[in-house]
C-alpha atoms as a PDB file:
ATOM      1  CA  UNK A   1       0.000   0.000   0.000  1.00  0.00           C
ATOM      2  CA  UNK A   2       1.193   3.358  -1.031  1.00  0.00           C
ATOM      3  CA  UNK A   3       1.723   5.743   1.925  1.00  0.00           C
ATOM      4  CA  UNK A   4       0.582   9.268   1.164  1.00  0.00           C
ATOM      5  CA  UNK A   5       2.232  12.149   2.991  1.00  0.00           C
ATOM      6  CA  UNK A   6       0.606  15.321   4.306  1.00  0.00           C
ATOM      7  CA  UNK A   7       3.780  16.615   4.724  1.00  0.00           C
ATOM      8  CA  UNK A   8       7.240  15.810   2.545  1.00  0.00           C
ATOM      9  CA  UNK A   9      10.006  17.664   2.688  1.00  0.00           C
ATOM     10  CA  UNK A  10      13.658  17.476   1.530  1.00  0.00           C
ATOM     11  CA  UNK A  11      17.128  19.333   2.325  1.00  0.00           C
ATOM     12  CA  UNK A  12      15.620  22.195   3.347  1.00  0.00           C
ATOM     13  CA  UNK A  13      17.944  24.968   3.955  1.00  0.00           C
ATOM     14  CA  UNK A  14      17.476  27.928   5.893  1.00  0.00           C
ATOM     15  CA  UNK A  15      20.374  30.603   6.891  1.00  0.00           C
ATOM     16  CA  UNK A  16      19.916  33.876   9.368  1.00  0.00           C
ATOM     17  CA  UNK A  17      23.416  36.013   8.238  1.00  0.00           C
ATOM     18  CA  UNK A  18      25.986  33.637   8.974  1.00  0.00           C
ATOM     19  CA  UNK A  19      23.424  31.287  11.379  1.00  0.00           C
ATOM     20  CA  UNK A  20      22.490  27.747   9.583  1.00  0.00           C
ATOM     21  CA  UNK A  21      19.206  27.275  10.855  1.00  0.00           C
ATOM     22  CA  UNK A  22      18.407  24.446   8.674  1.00  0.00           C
ATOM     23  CA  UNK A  23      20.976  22.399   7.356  1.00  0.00           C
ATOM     24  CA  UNK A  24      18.794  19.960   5.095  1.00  0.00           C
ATOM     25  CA  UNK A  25      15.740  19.050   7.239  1.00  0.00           C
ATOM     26  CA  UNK A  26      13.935  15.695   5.560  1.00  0.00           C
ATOM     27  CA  UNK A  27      10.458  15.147   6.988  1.00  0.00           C
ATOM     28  CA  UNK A  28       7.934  12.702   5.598  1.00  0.00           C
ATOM     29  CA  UNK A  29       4.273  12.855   7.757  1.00  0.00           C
ATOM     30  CA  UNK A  30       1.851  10.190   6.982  1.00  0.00           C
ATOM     31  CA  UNK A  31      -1.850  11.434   6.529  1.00  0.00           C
ATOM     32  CA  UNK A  32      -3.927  11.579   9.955  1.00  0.00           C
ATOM     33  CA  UNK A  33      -0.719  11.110  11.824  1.00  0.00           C
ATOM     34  CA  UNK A  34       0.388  12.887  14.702  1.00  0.00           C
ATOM     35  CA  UNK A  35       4.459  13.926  14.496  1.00  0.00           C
ATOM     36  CA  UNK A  36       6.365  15.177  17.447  1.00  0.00           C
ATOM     37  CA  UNK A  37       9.060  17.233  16.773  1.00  0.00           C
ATOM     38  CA  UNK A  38      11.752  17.287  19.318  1.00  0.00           C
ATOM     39  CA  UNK A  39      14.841  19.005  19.487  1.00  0.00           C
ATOM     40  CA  UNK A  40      17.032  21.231  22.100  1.00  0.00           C
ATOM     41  CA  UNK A  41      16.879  24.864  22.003  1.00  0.00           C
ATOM     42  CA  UNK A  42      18.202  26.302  18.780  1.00  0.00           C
ATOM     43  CA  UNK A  43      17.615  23.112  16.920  1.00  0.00           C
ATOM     44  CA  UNK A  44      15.546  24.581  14.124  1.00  0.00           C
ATOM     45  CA  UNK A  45      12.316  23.513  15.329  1.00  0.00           C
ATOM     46  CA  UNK A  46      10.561  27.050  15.235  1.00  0.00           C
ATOM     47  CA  UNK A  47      11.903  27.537  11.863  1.00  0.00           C
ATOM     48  CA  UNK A  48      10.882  24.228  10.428  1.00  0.00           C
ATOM     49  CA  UNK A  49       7.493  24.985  11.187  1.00  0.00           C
ATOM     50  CA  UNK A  50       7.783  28.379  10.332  1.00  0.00           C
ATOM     51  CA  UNK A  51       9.019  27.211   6.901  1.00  0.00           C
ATOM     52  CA  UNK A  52       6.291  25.103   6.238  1.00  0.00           C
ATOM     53  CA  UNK A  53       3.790  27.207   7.146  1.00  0.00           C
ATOM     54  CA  UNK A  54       5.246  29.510   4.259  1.00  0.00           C
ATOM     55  CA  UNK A  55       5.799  32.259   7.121  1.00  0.00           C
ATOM     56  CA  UNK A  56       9.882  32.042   5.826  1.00  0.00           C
ATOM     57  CA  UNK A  57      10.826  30.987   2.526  1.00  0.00           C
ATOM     58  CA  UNK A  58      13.648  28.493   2.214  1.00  0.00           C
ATOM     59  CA  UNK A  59      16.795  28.874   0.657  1.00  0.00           C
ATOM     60  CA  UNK A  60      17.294  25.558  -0.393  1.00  0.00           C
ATOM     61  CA  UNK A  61      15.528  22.194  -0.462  1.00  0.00           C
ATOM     62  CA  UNK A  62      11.791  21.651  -1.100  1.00  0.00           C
ATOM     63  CA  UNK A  63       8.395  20.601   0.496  1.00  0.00           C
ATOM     64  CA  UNK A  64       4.784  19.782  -0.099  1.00  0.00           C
ATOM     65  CA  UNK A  65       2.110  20.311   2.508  1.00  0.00           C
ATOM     66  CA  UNK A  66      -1.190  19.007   1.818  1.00  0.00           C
ATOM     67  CA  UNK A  67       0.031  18.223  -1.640  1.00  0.00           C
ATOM     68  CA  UNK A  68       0.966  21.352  -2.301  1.00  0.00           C
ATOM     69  CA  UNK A  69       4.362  22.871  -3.239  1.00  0.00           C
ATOM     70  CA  UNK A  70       5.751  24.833  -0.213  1.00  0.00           C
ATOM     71  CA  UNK A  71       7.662  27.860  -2.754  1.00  0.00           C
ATOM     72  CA  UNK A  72       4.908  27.669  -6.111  1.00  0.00           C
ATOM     73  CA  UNK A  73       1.608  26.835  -4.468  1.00  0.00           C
ATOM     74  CA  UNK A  74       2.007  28.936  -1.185  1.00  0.00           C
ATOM     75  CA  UNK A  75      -1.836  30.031  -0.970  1.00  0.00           C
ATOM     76  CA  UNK A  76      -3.049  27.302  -1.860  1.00  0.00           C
ATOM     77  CA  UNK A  77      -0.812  25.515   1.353  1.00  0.00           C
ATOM     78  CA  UNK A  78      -2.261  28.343   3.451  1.00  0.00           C
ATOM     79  CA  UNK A  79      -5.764  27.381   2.400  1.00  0.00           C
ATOM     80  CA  UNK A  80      -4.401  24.480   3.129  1.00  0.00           C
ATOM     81  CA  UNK A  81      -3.206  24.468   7.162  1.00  0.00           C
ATOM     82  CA  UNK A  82      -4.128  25.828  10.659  1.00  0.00           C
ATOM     83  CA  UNK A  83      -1.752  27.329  12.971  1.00  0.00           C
ATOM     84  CA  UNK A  84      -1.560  27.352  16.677  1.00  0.00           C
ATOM     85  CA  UNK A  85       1.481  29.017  17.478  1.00  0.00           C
ATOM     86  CA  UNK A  86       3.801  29.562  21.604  1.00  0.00           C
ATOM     87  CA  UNK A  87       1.556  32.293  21.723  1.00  0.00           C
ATOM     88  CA  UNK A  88      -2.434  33.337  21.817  1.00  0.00           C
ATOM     89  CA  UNK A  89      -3.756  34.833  18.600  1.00  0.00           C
ATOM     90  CA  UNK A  90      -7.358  35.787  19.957  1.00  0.00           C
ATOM     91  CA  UNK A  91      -7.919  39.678  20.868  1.00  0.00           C
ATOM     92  CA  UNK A  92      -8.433  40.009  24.576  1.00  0.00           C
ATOM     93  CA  UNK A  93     -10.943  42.480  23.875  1.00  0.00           C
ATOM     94  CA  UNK A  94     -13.059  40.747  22.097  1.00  0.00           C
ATOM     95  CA  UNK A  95     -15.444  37.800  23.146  1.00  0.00           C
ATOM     96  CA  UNK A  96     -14.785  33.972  22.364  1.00  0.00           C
ATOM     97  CA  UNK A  97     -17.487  34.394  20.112  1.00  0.00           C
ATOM     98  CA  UNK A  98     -16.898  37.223  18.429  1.00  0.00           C
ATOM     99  CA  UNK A  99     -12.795  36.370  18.051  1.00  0.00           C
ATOM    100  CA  UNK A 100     -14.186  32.676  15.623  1.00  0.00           C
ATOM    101  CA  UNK A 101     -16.693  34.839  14.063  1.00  0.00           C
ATOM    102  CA  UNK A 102     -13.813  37.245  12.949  1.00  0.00           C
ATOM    103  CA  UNK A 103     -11.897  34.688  11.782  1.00  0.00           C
ATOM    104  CA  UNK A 104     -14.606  32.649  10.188  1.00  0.00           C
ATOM    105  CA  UNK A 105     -15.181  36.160   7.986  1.00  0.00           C
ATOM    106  CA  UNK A 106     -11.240  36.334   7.233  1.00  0.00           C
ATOM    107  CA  UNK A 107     -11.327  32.805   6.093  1.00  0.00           C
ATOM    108  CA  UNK A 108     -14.647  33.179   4.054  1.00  0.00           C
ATOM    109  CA  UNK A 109     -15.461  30.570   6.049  1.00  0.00           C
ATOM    110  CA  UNK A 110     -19.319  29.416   5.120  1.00  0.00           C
ATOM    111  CA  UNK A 111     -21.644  30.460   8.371  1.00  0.00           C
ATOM    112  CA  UNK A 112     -18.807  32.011  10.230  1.00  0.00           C
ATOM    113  CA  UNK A 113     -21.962  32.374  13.141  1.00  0.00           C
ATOM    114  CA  UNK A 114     -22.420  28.260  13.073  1.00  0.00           C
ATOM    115  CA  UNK A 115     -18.950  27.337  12.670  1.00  0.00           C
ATOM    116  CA  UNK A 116     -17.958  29.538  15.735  1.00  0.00           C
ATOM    117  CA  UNK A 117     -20.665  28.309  18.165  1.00  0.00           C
ATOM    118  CA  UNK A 118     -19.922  24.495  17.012  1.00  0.00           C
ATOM    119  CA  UNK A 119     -16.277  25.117  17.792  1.00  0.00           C
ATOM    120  CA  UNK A 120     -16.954  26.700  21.598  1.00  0.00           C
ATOM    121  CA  UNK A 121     -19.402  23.574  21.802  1.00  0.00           C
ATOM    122  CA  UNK A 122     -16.611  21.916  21.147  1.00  0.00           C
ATOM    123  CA  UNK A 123     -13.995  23.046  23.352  1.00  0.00           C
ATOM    124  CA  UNK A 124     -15.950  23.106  26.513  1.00  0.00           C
ATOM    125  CA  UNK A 125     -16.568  27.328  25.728  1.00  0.00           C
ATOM    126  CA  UNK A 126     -19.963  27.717  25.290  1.00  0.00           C
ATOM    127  CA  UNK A 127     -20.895  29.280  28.771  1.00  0.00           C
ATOM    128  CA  UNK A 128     -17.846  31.677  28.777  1.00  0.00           C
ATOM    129  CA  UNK A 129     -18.768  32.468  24.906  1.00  0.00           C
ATOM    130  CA  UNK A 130     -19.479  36.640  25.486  1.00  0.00           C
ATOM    131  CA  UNK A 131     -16.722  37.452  27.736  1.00  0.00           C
ATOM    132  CA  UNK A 132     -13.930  38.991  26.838  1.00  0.00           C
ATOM    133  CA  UNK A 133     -11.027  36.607  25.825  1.00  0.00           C
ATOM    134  CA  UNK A 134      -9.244  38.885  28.003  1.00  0.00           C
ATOM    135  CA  UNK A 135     -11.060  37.346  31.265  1.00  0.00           C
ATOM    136  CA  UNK A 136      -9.833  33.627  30.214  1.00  0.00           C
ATOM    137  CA  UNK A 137      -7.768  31.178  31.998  1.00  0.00           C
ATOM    138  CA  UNK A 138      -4.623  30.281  30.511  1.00  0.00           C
ATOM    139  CA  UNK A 139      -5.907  27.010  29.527  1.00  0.00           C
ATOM    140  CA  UNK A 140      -9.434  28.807  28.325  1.00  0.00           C
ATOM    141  CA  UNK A 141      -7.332  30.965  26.075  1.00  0.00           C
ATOM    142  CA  UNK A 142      -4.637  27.911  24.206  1.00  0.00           C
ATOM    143  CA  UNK A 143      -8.456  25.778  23.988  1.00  0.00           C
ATOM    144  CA  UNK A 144      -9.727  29.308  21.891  1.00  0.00           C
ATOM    145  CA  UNK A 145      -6.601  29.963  20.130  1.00  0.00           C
ATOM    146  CA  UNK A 146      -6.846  26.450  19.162  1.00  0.00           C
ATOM    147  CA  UNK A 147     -10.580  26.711  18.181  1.00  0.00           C
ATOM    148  CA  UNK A 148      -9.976  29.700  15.921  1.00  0.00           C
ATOM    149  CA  UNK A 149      -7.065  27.317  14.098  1.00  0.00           C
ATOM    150  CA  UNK A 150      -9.631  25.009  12.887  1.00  0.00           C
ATOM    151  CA  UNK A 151     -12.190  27.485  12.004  1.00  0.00           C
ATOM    152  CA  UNK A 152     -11.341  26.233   8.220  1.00  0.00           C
ATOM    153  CA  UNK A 153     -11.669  22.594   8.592  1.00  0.00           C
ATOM    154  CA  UNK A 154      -7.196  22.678   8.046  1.00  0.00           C
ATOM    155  CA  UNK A 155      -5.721  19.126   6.695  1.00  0.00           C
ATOM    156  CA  UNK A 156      -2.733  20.033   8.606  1.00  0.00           C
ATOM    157  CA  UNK A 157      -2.503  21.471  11.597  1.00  0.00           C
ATOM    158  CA  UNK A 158       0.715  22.991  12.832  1.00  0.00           C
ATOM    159  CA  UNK A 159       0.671  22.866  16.773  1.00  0.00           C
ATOM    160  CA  UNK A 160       3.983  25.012  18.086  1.00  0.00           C
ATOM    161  CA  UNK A 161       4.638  24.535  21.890  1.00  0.00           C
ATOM    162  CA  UNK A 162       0.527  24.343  22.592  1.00  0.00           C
ATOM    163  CA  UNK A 163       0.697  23.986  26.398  1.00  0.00           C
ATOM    164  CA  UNK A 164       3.560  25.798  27.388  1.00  0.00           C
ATOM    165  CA  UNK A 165       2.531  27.085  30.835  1.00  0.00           C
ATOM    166  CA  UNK A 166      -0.359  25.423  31.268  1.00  0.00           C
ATOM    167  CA  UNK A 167      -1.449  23.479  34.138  1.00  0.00           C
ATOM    168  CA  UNK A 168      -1.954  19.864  33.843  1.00  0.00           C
ATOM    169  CA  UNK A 169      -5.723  19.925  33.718  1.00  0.00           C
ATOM    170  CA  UNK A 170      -5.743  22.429  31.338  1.00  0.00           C
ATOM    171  CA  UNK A 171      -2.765  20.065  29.533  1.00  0.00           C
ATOM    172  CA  UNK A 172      -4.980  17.211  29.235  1.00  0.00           C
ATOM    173  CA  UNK A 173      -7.757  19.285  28.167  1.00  0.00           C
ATOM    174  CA  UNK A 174      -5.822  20.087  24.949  1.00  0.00           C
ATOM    175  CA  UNK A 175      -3.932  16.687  24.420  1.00  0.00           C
ATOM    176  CA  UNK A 176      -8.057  15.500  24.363  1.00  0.00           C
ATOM    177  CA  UNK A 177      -8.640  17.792  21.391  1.00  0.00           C
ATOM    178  CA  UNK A 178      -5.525  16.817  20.171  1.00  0.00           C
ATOM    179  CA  UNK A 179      -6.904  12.523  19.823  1.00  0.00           C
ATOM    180  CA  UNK A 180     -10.376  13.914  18.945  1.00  0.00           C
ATOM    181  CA  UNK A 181      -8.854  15.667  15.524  1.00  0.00           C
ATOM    182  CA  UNK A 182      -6.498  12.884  14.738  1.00  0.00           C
ATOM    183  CA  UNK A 183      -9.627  10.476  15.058  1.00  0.00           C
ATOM    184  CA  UNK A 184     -11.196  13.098  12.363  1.00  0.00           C
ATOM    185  CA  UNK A 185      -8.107  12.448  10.445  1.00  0.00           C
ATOM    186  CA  UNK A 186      -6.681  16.046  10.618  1.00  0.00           C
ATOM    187  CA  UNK A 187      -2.598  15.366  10.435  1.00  0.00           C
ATOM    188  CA  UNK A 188      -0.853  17.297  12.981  1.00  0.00           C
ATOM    189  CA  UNK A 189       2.581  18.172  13.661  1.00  0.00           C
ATOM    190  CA  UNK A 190       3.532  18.956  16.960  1.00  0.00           C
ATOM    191  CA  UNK A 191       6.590  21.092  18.631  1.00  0.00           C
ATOM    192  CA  UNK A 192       6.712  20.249  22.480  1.00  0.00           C
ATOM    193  CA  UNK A 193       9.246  20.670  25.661  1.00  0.00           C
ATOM    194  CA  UNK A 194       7.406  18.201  27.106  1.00  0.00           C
ATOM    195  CA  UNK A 195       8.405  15.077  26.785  1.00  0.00           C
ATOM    196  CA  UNK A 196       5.622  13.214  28.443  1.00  0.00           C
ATOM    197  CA  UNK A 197       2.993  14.869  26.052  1.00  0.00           C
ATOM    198  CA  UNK A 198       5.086  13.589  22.793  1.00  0.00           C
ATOM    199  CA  UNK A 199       4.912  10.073  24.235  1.00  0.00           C
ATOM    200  CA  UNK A 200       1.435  10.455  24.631  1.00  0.00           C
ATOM    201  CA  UNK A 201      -0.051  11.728  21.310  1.00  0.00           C
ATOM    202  CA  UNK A 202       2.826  11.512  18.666  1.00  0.00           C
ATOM    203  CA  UNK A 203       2.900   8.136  16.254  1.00  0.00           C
ATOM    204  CA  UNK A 204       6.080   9.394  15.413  1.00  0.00           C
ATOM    205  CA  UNK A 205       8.732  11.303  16.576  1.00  0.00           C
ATOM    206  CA  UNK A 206      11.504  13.358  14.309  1.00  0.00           C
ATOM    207  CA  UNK A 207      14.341  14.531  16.552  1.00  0.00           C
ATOM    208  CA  UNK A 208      16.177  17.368  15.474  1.00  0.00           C
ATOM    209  CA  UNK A 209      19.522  18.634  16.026  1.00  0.00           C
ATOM    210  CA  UNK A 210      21.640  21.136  14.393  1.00  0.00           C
ATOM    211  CA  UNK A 211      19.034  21.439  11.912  1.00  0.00           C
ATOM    212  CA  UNK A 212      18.691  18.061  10.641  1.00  0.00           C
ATOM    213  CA  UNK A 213      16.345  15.286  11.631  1.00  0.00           C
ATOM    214  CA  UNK A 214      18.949  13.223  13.733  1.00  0.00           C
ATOM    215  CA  UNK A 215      16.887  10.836  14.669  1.00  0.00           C
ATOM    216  CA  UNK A 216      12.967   9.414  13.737  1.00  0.00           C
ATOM    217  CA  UNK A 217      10.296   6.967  14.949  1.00  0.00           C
ATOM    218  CA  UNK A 218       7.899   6.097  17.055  1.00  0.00           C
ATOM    219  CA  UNK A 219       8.238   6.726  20.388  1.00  0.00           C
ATOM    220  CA  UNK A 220       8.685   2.636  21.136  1.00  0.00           C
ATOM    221  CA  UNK A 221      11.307   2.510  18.526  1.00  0.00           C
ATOM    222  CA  UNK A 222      13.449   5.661  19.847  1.00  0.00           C
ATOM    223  CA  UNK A 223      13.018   3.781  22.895  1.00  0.00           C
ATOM    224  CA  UNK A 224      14.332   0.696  22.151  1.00  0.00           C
ATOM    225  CA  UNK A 225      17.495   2.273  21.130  1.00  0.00           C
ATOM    226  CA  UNK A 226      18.517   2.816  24.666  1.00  0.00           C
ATOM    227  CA  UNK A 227      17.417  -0.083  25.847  1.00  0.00           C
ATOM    228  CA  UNK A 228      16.084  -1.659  29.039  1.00  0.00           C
ATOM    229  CA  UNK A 229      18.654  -1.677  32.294  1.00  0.00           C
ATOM    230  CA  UNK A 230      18.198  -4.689  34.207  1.00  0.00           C
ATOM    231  CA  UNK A 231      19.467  -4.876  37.864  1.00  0.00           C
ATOM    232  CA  UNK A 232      20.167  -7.440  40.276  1.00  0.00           C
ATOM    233  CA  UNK A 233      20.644  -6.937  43.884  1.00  0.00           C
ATOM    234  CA  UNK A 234      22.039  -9.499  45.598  1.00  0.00           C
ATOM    235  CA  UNK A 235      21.992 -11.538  49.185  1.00  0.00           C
ATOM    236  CA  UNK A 236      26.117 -12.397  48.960  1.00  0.00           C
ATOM    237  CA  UNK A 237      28.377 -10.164  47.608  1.00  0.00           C
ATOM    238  CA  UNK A 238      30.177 -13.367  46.429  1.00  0.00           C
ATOM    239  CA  UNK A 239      27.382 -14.371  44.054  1.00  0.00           C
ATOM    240  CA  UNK A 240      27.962 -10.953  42.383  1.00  0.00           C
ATOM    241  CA  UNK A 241      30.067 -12.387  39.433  1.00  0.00           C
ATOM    242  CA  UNK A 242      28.200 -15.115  38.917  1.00  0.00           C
ATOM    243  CA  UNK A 243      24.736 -12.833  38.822  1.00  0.00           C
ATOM    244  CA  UNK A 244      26.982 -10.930  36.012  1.00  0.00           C
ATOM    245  CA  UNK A 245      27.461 -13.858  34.216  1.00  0.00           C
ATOM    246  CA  UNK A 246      23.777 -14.804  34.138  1.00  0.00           C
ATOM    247  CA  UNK A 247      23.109 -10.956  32.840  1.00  0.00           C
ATOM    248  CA  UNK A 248      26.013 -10.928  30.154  1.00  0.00           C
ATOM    249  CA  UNK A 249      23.648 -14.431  28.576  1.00  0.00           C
ATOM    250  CA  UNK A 250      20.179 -12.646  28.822  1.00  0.00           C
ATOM    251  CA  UNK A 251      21.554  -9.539  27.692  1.00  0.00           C
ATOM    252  CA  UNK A 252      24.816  -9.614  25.779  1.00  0.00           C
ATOM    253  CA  UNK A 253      25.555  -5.796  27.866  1.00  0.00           C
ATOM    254  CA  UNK A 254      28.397  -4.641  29.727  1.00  0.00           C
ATOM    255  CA  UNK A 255      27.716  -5.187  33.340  1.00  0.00           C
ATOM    256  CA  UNK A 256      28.065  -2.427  35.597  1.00  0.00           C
ATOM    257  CA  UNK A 257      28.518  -2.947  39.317  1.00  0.00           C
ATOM    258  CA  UNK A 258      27.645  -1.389  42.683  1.00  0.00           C
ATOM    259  CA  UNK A 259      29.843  -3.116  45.245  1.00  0.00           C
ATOM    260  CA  UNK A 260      28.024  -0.954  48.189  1.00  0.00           C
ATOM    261  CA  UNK A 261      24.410  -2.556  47.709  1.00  0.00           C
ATOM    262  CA  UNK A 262      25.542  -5.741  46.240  1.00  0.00           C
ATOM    263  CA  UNK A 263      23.722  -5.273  42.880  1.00  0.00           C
ATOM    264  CA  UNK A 264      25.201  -5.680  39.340  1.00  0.00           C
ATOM    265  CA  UNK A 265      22.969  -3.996  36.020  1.00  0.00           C
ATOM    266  CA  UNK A 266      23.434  -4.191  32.266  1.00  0.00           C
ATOM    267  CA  UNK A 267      21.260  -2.753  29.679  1.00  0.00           C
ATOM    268  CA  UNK A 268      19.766  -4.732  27.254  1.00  0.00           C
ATOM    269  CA  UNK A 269      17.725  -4.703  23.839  1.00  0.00           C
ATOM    270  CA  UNK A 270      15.612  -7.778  23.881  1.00  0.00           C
ATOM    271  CA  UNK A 271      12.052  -6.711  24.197  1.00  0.00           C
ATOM    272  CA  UNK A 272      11.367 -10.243  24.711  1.00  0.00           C
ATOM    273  CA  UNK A 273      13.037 -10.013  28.416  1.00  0.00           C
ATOM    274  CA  UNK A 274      10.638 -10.305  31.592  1.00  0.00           C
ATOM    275  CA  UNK A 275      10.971 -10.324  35.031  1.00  0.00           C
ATOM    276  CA  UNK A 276       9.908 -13.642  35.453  1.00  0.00           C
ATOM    277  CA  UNK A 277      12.260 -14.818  33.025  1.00  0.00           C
ATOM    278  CA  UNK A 278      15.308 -12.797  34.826  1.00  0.00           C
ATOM    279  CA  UNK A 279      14.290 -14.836  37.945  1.00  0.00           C
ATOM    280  CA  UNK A 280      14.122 -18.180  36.960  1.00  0.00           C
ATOM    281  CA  UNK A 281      17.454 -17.860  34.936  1.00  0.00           C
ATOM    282  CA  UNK A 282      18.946 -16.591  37.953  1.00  0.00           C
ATOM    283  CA  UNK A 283      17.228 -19.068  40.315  1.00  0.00           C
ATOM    284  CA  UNK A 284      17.912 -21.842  38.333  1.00  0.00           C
ATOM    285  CA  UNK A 285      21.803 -20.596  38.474  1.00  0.00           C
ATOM    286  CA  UNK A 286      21.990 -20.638  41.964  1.00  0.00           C
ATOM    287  CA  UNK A 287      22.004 -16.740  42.831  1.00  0.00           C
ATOM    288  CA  UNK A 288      20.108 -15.983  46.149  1.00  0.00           C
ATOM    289  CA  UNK A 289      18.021 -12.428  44.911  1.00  0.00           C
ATOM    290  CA  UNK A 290      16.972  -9.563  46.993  1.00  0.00           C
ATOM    291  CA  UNK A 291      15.737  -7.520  44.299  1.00  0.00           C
ATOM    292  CA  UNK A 292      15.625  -7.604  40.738  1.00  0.00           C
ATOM    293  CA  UNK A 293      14.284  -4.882  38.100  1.00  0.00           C
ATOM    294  CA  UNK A 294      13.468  -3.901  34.565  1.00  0.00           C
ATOM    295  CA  UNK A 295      13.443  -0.190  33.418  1.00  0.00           C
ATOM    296  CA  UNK A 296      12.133   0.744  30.145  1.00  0.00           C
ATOM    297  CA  UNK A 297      14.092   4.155  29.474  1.00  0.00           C
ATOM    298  CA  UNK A 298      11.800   6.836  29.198  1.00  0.00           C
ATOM    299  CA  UNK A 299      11.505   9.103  26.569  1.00  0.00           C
ATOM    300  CA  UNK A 300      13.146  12.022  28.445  1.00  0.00           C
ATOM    301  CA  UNK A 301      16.333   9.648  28.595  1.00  0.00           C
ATOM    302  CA  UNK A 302      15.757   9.402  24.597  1.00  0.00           C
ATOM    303  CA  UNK A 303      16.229  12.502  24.451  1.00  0.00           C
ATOM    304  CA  UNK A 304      19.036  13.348  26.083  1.00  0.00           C
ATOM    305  CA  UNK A 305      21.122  10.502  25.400  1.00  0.00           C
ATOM    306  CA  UNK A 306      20.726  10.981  21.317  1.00  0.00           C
ATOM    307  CA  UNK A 307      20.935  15.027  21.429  1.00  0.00           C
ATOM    308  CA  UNK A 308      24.375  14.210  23.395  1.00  0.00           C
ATOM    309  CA  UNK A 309      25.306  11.434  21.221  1.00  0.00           C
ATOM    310  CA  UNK A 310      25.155  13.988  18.084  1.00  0.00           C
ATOM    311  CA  UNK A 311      26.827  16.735  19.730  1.00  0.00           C
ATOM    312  CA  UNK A 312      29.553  14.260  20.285  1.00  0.00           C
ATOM    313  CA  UNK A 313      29.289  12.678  17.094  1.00  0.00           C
ATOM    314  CA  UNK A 314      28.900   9.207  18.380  1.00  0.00           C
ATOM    315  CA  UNK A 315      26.203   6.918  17.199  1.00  0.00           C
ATOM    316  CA  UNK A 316      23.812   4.658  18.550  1.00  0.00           C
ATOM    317  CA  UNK A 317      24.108   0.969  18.012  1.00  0.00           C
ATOM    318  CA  UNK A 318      21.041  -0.203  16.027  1.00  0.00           C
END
């Protein structure tokens, strides 16, 4: 089956003065897909989505959003998309309803009046729908902001940092709209400092460094390229070695020891590895256990192990 992409792009190239911004960013987003888009400060995330929301033109490279070329079709990708950018876009002085009935009439949206009171039914606004935006809750204002994005039905929607300083009911408020438009099969790409909420809602994850994709997959996947440490505490400091030797045949790791509480760890690839298996293999060899763990890395330790590996220029081991 042929995959179709909402979003395709290829070297692009971006330069402030003597700053590389973009070095040659590839990107392929599979429709009705959410994409997390994860990178350190200064990565290039900001202006890959400011690129492909035709906001910046790129010096090199090319794109389609939507199916539309990024440099020769650029109104048509803007008919195309919805933006929710770090910041709000709604006019505090105007009400929730009358900020999505403005930008139903800039869109020529049909029924700006409908569309506008379906989209506060939607996000939970209805009741605070003639106050001023101005009187809103943080998370009240990112649910309008985001409301007044979709007031054209986007294919795309570009999501840039969406809960930054929100609390974590307001969080989940927006990660909820986030499922409900990916189950309507609107393709979003998502920039986040949070790595919890990529792990949540992204299918896939491009990590960016130095303004390439370094890194991409789903959040399982990036995972897996850490690994899992496994630890063994011990009863007798004696059995220590041979504990090691029963890790270095389940997981083929270097073991790392911790003489002071008798344990010995190594980090592992298998996905096939459970702790009932790590017991018996140990029982059966003879090592008396006090404790024994598995830890899936999360995918804040993703992140910083890869982002160090490329500043270092090592690699991961596939």
């Amino acid at each position: 089956m042929t995959t179709t992409y909402a979003v395709l792009s290829e070297g692009l190239e971006k330069r402030f003065g003597e700053v590389r911004a973009l070095r040659g960013l590839d990107l392929a987003v599979p429709q009705g897909t959410v994409c997390g888009i994860l990178g350190p400060n200064g990565a290039g995330k900001t202006t890959a989505v400011r690129l492909l929301t035709t906001l910046l033109r790129p010096d090199a490279g090319s794109a389609r959003v939507a199916g539309h070329d990024l440099v020769r079709e650029a109104a048509a990708v803007r008919r195309a998309i919805g933006v929710t950018g770090q910041y709000a876009s709604v006019d505090g002085d105007l009400t929730g309803r009358q900020n999505l009935r403005l930008f139903g009439r800039l869109h020529r949206v049909r029924g700006p009046a409908e569309r506008a009171d379906d989209l506060l039914a939607r996000f939970g606004l209805t009741e605070a729908a003639d106050r001023p935006a101005a009187t809103y809750s943080g998370g009240m204002r990112r649910r309008l902001d985001l409301a007044a994005s979709l007031i054209r039905r986007p294919d795309v929607l570009f999501l840039d940092e969406p809960t930054t300083g929100l609390d974590p009911a307001s969080r989940g408020d927006i990660w909820d709209a986030v499922r409900e438009l990916k189950q309507d099969g609107t393709t979003i790409l998502l920039t986040t400092q949070y790595l919890e909420e990529a792990d949540q809602l992204a299918d896939d994850i491009a990590l960016v460094d130095r303004g390439r994709v370094a890194h991409t997959g789903s959040p399982s996947q990036l995972k897996a390229l850490i690994g899992t440490y496994v630890e063994v505490v011990v009863a007798d400091a004696d059995v220590l070695v041979q504990a090691a030797g029963v890790l270095d045949q389940l997981t083929g790791g270097e073991p790392s020891f911790d003489h002071a509480r008798n344990s010995v760890g190594s980090v592992t690839r298998d996905t096939t590895l459970t702790l009932p298996r790590l017991v018996r293999e140990l029982d059966a060899a003879g090592v008396p256990l006090l404790d024994a763990s598995l830890k899936p890395p999360t995918l804040d330790d993703v992140f910083l192990r890869l982002t160090a590996e490329e500043s270092t220029g090592e690699e991961v081991a596939a």
